[in-house]
Protein backbone atom coordinates (compact mmCIF):
# COMPACT_ATOMS: atom_id res chain seq x y z
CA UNK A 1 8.43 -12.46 32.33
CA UNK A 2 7.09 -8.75 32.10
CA UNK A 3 5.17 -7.95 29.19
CA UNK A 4 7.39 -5.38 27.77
CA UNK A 5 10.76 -8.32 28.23
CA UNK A 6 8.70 -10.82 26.27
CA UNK A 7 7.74 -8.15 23.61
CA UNK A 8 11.71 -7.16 23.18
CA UNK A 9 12.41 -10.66 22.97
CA UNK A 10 9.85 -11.17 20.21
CA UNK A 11 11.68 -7.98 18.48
CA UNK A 12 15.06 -9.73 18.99
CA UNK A 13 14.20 -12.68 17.49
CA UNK A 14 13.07 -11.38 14.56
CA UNK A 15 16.20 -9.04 14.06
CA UNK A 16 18.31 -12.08 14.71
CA UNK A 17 16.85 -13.84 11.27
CA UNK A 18 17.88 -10.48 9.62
CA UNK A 19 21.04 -11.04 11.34
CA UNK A 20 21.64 -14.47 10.25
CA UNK A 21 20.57 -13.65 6.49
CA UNK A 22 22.92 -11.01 6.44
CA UNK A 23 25.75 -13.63 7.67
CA UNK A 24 24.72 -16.67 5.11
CA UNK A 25 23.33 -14.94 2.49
CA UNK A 26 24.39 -10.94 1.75
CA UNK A 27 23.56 -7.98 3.95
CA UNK A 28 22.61 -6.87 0.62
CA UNK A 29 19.89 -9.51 0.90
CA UNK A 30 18.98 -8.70 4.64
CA UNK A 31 18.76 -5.06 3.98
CA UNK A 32 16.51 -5.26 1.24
CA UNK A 33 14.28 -7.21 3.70
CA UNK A 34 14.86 -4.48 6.24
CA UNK A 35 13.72 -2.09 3.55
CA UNK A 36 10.30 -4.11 2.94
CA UNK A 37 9.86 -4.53 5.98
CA UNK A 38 9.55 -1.47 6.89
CA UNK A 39 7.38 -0.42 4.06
CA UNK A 40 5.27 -3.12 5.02
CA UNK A 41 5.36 -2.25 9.24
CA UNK A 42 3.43 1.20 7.72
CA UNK A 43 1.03 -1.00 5.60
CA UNK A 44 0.30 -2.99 8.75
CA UNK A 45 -0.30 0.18 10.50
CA UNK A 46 -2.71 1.51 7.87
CA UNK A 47 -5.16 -1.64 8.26
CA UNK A 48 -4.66 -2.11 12.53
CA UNK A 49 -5.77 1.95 12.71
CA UNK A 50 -9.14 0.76 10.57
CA UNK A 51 -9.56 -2.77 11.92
CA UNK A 52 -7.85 -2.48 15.56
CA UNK A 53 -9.43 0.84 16.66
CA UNK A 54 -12.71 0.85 14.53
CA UNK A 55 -13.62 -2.45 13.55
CA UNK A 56 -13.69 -1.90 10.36
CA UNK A 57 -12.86 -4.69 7.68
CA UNK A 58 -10.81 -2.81 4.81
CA UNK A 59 -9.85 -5.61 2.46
CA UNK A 60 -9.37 -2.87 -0.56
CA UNK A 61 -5.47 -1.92 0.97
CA UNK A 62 -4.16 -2.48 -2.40
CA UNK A 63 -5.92 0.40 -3.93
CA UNK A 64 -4.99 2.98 -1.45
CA UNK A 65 -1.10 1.52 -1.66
CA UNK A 66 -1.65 1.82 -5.48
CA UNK A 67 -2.64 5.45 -5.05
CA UNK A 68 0.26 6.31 -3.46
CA UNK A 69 2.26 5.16 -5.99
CA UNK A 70 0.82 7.09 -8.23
CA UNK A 71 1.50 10.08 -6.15
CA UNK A 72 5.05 9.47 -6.85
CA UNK A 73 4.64 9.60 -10.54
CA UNK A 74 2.46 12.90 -10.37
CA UNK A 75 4.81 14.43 -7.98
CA UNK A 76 8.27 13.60 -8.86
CA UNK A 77 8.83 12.80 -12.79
CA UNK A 78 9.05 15.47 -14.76
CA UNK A 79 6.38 17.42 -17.02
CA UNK A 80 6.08 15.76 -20.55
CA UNK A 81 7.26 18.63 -23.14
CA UNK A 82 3.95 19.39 -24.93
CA UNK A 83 1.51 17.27 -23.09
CA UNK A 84 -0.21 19.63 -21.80
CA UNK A 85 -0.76 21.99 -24.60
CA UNK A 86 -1.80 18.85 -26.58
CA UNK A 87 -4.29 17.91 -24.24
CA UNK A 88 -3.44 17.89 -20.79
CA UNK A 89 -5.49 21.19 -19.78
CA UNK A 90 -8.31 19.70 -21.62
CA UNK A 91 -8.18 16.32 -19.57
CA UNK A 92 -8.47 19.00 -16.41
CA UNK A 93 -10.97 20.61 -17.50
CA UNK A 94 -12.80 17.22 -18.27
CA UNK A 95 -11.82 15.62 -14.61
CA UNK A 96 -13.44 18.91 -13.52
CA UNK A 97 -16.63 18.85 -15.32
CA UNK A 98 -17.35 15.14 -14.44
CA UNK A 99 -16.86 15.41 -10.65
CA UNK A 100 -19.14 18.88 -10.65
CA UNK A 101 -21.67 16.84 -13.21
CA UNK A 102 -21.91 14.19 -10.32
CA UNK A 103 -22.07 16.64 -7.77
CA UNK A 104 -25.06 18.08 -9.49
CA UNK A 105 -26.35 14.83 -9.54
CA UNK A 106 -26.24 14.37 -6.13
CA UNK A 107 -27.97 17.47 -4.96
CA UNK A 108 -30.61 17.16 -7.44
CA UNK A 109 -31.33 13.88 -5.64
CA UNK A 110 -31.70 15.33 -2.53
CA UNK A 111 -33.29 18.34 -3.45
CA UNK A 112 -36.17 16.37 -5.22
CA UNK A 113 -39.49 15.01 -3.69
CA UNK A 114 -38.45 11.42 -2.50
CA UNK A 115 -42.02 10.15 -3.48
CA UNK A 116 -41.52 12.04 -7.02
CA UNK A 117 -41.70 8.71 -9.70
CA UNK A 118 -40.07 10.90 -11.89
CA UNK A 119 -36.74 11.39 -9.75
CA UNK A 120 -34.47 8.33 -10.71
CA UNK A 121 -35.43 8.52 -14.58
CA UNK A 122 -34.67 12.59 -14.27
CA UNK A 123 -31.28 12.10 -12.51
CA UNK A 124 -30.30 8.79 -14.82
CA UNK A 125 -31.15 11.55 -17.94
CA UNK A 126 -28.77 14.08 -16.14
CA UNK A 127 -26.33 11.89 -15.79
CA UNK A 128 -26.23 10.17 -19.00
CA UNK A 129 -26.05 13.53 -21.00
CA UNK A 130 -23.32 14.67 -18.60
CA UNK A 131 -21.38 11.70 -19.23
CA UNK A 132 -21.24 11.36 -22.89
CA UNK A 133 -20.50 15.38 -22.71
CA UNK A 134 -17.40 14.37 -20.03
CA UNK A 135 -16.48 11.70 -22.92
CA UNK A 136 -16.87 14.65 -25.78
CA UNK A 137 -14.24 16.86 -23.92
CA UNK A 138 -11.75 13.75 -22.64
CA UNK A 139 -11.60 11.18 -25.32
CA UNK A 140 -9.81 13.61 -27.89
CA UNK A 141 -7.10 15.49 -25.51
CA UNK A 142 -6.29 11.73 -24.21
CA UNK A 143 -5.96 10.46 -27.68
CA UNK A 144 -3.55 14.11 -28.00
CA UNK A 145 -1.66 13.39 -25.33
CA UNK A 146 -1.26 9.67 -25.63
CA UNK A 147 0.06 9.86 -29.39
CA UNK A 148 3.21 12.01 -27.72
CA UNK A 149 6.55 9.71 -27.73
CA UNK A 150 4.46 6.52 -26.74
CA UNK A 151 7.23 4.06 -26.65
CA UNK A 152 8.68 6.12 -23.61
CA UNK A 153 6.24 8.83 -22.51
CA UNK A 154 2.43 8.91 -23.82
CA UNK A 155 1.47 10.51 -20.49
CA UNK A 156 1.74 13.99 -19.08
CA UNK A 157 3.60 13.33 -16.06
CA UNK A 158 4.38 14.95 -13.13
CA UNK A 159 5.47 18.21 -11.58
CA UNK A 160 8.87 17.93 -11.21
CA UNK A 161 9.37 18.26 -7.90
CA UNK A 162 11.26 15.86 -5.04
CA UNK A 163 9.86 12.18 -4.83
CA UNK A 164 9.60 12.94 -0.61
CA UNK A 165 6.83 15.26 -1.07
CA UNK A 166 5.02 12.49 -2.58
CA UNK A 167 5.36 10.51 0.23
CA UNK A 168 2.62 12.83 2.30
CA UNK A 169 0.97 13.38 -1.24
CA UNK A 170 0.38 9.70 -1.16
CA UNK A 171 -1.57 10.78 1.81
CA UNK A 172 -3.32 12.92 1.15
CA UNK A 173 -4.70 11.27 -2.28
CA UNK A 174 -5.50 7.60 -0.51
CA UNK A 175 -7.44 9.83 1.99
CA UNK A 176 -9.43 12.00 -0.57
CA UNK A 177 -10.13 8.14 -2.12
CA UNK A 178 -11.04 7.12 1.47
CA UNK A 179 -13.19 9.88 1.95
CA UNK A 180 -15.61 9.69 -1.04
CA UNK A 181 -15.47 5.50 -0.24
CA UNK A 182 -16.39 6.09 3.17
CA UNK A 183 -19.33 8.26 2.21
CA UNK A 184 -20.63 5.69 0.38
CA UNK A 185 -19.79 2.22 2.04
CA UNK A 186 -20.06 3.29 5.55
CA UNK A 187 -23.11 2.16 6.33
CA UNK A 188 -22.93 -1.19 5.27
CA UNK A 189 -22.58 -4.27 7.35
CA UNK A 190 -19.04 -5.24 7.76
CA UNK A 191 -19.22 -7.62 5.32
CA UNK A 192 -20.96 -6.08 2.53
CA UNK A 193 -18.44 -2.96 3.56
CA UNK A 194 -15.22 -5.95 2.60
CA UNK A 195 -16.88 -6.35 -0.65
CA UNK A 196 -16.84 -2.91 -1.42
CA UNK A 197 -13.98 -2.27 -0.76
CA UNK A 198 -12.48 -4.84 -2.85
CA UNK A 199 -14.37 -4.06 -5.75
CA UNK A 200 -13.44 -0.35 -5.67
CA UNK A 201 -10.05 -1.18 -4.84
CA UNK A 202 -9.89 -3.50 -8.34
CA UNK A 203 -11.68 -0.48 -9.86
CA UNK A 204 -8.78 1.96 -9.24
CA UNK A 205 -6.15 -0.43 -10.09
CA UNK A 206 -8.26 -1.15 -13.08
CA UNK A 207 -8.05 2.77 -14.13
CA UNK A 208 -4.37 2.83 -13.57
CA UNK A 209 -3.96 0.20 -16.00
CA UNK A 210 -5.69 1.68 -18.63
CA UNK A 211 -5.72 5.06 -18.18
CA UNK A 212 -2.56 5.69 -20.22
CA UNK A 213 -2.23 9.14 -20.02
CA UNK A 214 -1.91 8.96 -15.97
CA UNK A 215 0.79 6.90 -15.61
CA UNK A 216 1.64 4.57 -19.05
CA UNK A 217 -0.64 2.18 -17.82
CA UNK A 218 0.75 -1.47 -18.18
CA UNK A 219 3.57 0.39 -19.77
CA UNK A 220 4.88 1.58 -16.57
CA UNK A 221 6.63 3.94 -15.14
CA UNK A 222 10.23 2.94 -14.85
CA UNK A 223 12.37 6.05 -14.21
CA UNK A 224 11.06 7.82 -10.62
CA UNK A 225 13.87 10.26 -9.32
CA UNK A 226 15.20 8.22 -6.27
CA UNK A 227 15.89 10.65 -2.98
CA UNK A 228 19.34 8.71 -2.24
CA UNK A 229 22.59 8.48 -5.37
CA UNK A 230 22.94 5.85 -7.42
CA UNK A 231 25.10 2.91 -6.86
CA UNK A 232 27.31 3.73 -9.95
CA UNK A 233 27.99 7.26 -9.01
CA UNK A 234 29.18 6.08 -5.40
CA UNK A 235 31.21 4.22 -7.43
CA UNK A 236 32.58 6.61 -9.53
CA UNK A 237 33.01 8.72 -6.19
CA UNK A 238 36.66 8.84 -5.07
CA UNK A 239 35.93 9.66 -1.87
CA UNK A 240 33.52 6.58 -1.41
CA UNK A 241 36.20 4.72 -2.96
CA UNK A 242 38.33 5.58 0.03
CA UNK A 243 36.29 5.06 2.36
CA UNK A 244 35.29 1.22 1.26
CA UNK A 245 39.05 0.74 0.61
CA UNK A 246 39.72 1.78 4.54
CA UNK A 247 36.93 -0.74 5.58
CA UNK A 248 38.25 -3.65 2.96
CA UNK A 249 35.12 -3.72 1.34
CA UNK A 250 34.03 -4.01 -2.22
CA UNK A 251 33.08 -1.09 -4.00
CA UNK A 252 30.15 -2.51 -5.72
CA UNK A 253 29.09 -4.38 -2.92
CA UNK A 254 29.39 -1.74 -0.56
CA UNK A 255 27.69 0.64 -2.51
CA UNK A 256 24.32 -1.05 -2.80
CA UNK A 257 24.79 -1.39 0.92
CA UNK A 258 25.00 2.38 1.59
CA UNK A 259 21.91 2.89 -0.98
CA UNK A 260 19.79 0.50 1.51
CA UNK A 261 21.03 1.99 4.42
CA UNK A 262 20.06 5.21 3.55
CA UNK A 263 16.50 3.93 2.38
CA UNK A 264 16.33 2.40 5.60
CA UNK A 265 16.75 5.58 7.69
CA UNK A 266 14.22 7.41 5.82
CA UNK A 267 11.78 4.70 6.20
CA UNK A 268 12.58 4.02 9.82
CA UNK A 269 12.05 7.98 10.44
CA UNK A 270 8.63 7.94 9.18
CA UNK A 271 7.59 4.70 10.88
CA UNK A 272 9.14 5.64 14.08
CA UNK A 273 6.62 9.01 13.80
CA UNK A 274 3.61 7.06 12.70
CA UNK A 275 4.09 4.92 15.67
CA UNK A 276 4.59 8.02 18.05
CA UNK A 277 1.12 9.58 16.62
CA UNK A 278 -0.43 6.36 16.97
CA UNK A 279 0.46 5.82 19.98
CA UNK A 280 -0.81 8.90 21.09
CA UNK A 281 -4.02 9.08 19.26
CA UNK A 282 -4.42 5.13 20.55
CA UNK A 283 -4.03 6.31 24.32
CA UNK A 284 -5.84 9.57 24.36
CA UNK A 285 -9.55 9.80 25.03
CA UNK A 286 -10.81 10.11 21.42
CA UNK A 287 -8.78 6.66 21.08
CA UNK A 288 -10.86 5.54 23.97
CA UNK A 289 -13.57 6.31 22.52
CA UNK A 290 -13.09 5.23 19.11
CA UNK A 291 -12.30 1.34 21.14
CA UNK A 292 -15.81 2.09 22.82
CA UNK A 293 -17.43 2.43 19.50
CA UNK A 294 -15.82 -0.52 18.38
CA UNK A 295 -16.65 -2.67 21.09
CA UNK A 296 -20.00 -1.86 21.27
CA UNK A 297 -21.61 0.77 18.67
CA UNK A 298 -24.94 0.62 20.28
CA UNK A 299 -23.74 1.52 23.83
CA UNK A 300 -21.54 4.37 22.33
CA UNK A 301 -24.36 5.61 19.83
CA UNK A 302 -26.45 5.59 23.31
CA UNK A 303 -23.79 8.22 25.11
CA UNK A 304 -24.09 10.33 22.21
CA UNK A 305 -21.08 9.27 19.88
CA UNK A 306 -21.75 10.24 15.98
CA UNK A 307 -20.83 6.74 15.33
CA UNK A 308 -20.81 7.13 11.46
CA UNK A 309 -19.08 10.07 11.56
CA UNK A 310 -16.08 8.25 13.90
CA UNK A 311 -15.86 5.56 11.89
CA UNK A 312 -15.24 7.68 8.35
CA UNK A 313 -12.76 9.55 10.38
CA UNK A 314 -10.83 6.38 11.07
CA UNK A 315 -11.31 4.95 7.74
CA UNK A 316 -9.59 8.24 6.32
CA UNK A 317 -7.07 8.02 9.17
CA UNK A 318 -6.03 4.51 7.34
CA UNK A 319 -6.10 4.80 4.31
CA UNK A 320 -3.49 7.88 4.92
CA UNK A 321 -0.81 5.97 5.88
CA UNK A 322 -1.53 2.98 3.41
CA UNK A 323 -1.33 5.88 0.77
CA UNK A 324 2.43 6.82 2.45
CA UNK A 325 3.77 2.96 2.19
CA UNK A 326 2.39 2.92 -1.28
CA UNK A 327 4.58 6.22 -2.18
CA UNK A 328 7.26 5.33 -0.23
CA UNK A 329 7.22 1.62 -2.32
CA UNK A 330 7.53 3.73 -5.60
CA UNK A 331 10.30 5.41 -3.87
CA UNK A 332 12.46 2.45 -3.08
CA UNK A 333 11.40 0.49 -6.60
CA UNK A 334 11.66 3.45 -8.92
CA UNK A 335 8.90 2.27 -10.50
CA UNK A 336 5.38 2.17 -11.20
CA UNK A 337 3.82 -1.27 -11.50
CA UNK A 338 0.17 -1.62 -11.83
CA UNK A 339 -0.20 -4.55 -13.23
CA UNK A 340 1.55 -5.81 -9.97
CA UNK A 341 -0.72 -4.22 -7.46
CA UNK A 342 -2.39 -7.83 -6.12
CA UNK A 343 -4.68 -8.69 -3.40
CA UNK A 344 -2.80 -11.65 -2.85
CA UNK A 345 0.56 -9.37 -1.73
CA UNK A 346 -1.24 -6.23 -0.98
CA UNK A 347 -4.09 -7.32 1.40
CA UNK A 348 -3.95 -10.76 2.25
CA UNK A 349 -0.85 -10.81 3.36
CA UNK A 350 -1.24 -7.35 5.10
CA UNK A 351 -3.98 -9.10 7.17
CA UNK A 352 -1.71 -12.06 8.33
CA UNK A 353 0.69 -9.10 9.52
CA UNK A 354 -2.08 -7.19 11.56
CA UNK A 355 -3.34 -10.63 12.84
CA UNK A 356 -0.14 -12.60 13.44
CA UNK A 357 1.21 -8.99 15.30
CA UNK A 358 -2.17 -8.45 17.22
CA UNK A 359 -4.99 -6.51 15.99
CA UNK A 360 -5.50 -3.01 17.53
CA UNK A 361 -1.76 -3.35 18.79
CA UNK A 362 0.92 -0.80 17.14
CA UNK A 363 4.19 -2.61 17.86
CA UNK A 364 2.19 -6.02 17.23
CA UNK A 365 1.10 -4.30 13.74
CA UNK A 366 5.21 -3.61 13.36
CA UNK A 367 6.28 -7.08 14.26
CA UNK A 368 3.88 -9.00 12.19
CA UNK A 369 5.03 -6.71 8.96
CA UNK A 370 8.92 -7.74 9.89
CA UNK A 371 8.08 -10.77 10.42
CA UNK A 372 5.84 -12.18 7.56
CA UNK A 373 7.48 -10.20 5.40
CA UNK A 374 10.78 -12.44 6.54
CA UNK A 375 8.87 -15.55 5.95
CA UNK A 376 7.19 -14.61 2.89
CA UNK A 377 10.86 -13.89 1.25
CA UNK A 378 12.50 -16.71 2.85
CA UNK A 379 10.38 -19.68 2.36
CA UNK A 380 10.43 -20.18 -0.96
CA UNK A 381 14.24 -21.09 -1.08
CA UNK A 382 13.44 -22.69 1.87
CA UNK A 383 10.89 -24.88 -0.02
CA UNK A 384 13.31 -25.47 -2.97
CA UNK A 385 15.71 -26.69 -0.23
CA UNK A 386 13.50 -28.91 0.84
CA UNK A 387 11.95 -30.05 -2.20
CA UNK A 388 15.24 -30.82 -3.57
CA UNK A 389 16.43 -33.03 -0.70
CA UNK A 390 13.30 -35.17 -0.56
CA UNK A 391 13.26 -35.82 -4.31
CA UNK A 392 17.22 -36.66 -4.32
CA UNK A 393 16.67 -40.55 -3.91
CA UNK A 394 14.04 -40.38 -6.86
CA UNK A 395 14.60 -40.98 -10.15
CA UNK A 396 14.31 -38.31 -12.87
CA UNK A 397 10.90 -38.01 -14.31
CA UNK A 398 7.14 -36.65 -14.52
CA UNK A 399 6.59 -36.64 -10.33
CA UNK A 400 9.98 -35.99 -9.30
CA UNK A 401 9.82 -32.90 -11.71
CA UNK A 402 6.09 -32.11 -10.67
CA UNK A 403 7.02 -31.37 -7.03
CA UNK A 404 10.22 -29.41 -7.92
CA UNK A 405 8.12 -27.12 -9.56
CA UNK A 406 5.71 -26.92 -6.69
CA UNK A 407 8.19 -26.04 -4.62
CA UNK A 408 7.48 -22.18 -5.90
CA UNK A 409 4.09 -22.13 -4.00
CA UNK A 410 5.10 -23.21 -0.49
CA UNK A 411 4.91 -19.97 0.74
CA UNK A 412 1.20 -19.41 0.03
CA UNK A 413 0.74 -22.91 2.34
CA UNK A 414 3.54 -21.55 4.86
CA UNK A 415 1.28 -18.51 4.75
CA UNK A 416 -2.25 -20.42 4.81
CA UNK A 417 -1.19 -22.49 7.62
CA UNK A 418 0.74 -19.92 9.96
CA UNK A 419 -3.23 -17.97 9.45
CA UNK A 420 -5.06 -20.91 10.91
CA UNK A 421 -2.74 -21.84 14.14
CA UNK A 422 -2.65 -18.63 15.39
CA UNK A 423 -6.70 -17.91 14.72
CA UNK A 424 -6.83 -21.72 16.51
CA UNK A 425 -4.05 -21.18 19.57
CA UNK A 426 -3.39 -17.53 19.60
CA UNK A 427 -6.31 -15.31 18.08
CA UNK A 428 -4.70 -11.95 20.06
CA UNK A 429 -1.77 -12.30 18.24
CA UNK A 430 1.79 -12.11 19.18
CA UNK A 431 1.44 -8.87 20.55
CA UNK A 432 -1.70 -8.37 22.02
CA UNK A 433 -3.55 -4.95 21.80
CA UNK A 434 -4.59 -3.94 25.44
C-alpha cells in the first residue's frame, strides 16, 4: 500500500470512532470531540514546528496556551467602567517602567568592564532600587482597581472588541513570551532548555493566578463574548425552529449541534491554513535547512548557518500557534481557567500527540491530536465499563469499592502505556516525518 492510502486509512479510522460516538452516544458528544480535537491538532502543531524541525524540547506548552487565553480576555470582554481611572493607567505606566528598568539593567551589564568586581553588586543595587520603585507605583493602582465590584469584576478588562482578533493576538503575545524565553534559554543544552521552560511556563501560570487585576485570577473569567449565537436564542429563533421541525429534530438538541458545527468550521479553517504554511515553510529551503541544523548543528554551523539565531526563530514560530489554540480554547469554553492550565493536559499529553503522530510530520502532528484526544475522552467510561464488569461477581465492600474508584485514572495508564509501545515498536510514529 502507497504511503499516502495507508495515511488516509489512518485518517479514516480515526473519523470512524467519531462516527461511531456520534451513533451510540450523541453527535453532541462526537462534536465536542471534533471541537477539541481540533484545538488540540494546532497544539500538536505548535510543539512538532519546535521539536520536529528544530530539535528543540519545549515542555513549557502550557504557558504559551495559557497566554493565549488571556489574549481573549484582553481582547474581547469589555472595559471595566472606572478601572482605569482608578488605577489602570497607573498599572501601565508601572508595566512600563519595570521592563525599561530591566532594560537598563541589561545594557549597563554590557556596557561595563567584564573584569570590573564592582559590576554585579552595581547592577543588583540598580535593580533592587528599581524594583521596590516598580512596587511604589503598582501596588496602590492594583489595590484601586482590584477593590472595583470584586465579586464579578476586580480587573480592568479588555478592549471590547471581537473574540477572533484574539485568536492572532494569542499569537502574537505567546511569541513576544517566546521571544524574551528564547533569548535567554537558547543556549542551554536541551535538557537544561526542558527545565526552563517548565519553570517559566509555571511562572506565567503562576502570575495569572494571582495577578487579579489581569484576569480575576482563580476567580476566573466566565463570560468571553462567543463568535457563534447562543443555543437559547436559536431556540427562541422561529426560523431555526422551522428548519429543525423540517429535519424532525429536537430543538434543543439540534441547537447545540449547530453551535459545534459552527465552532468546528472556524477551527477547521485555521488548521487547514496552519497546515498549508507549514507545509510550505517544511518543504522550502529554509525548512531544509532548519532539518540540517537539527540533524547536525555542527555541520550546519560549519556552512555558515547562525544556528542560534534559527533556532529562536523556530522557537517563536511555535509558540505562535500554541498561543492561537490557547485563544481559540477560551473561545470555545467562554472562559478563563487558570487554575486549570496543567502540565499533565497541556504538555504531556501534547507530546504523546506529536510522538504517537510522528515527530517533524504535519498530518502525523494532526492525527495524533484527533486521536489521543479520542482516547483521552473515551477511556475513562471505558474503564468504568470495565471496572464495573470485573467487580460484578464480588461482594460489596472495601476492595470492590477501591477499584471502582480507580477506575477514574485508567486513562493516565492507557496514556502511559500507549507512550512506551510506540517509543518500543514504532519510535517514527504513525505518520512518519520524511
Amino acid at each position: 500500500m502507497s504511503v499516502a492510502g495507508r495515511n488516509t486509512l489512518l485518517f479514516l479510522a480515526v473519523g470512524a470512532l467519531i462516527v461511531i460516538t456520534g451513533l451510540t452516544q450523541s453527535w453532541n458528544a462526537a462534536l465536542t470531540i471534533v471541537n477539541m480535537g481540533l484545538i488540540s491538532a494546532v497544539m500538536a502543531l505548535g510543539v512538532n514546528i519546535q521539536w520536529g524541525y528544530a530539535g528543540l524540547y519545549n515542555v513549557g506548552t502550557m504557558g504559551f496556551v495559557a497566554l493565549g487565553g488571556l489574549a481573549a480576555v484582553l481582547v474581547a470582554l469589555d472595559p471595566v467602567s472606572g478601572a482605569w481611572q482608578a488605577g489602570g493607567f497607573r498599572i501601565a505606566a508601572a508595566l512600563l517602567f519595570g521592563a525599561a528598568v530591566i532594560a537598563a539593567g541589561a545594557l549597563f551589564y554590557r556596557r561595563m568592564p567584564k573584569k570590573s568586581g564592582w559590576r554585579i553588586l552595581l547592577l543588583a543595587i540598580a535593580l533592587g532600587i528599581g524594583f521596590f520603585a516598580y512596587r511604589w507605583v503598582l501596588d496602590p493602582a492594583v489595590t484601586a482597581v482590584e477593590a472595583i465590584n470584586p465579586a464579578l469584576q476586580g480587573n480592568i478588562g479588555g478592549l471590547g472588541l471581537p473574540v477572533l482578533l484574539s485568536w492572532p493576538v494569542g499569537a502574537l503575545l505567546a511569541a513576544g513570551a517566546g521571544w524574551l524565553i528564547g533569548k535567554t534559554a537558547l543556549g542551554l543544552r536541551s535538557d537544561y532548555l526542558a527545565i526552563a521552560t517548565l519553570g517559566i511556563a509555571e511562572i506565567v501560570i503562576a502570575v495569572m493566578k494571582n495577578e487579579d487585576w489581569l484576569d480575576r485570577g482563580v476567580k476566573n473569567i466566565v463570560d468571553i463574548p462567543r463568535p457563534v449565537p447562543f443555543e437559547v436564542d436559536l431556540q427562541a429563533s422561529q426560523s431555526f425552529l422551522a428548519f429543525a421541525s423540517s429535519i424532525g429534530a429536537d430543538p434543543v438538541a439540534a441547537s447545540a449541534v449547530v453551535v459545534k458545527l459552527l465552532y468546528a468550521a472556524m477551527f477547521l479553517a485555521v488548521l487547514l491554513v496552519l497546515i498549508w504554511l507549514s507545509e510550505a515553510a517544511l518543504h522550502s529551503p529554509w525548512g531544509r535547512m532548519m532539518r540540517a541544523i537539527r540533524d547536525n548543528e555542527v555541520a550546519a554551523a560549519a556552512m555558515g548557518k547562525d544556528v542560534t539565531r534559527r533556532h529562536l526563530q523556530i522557537f517563536v514560530l511555535g509558540c505562535a500557534v500554541l498561543g492561537i489554540s490557547g485563544a481559540m480554547l477560551a473561545t470555545l469554553e467562554g472562559q478563563l481557567t487558570p487554575g486549570a492550565f496543567q502540565p499533565l493536559r497541556y504538555t504531556f499529553l501534547i507530546w504523546v500527540m506529536v510522538v504517537v503522530g510522528g515527530s517533524g510530520s504535519n498530518l502525523g502532528a494532526v492525527l495524533g491530536g484527533f486521536l489521543i484526544w479520542y482516547l483521552w475522552v473515551q477511556v475513562e467510561p471505558w474503564g468504568n465499563s470495565l471496572m464495573a464488569l470485573a467487580t460484578s461477581g464480588m461482594t460489596d465492600g472495601p476492595l470492590k469499592q477501591h477499584l471502582i474508584e480507580s477506575a477514574a485514572h485508567m486513562r493516565l495508564v492507557v496514556m502511559g502505556v500507549i507512550l512506551i509501545v510506540m517509543l518500543r515498536f514504532r519510535p517514527q510514529g504513525l505518520i512518519p516525518g520524511k
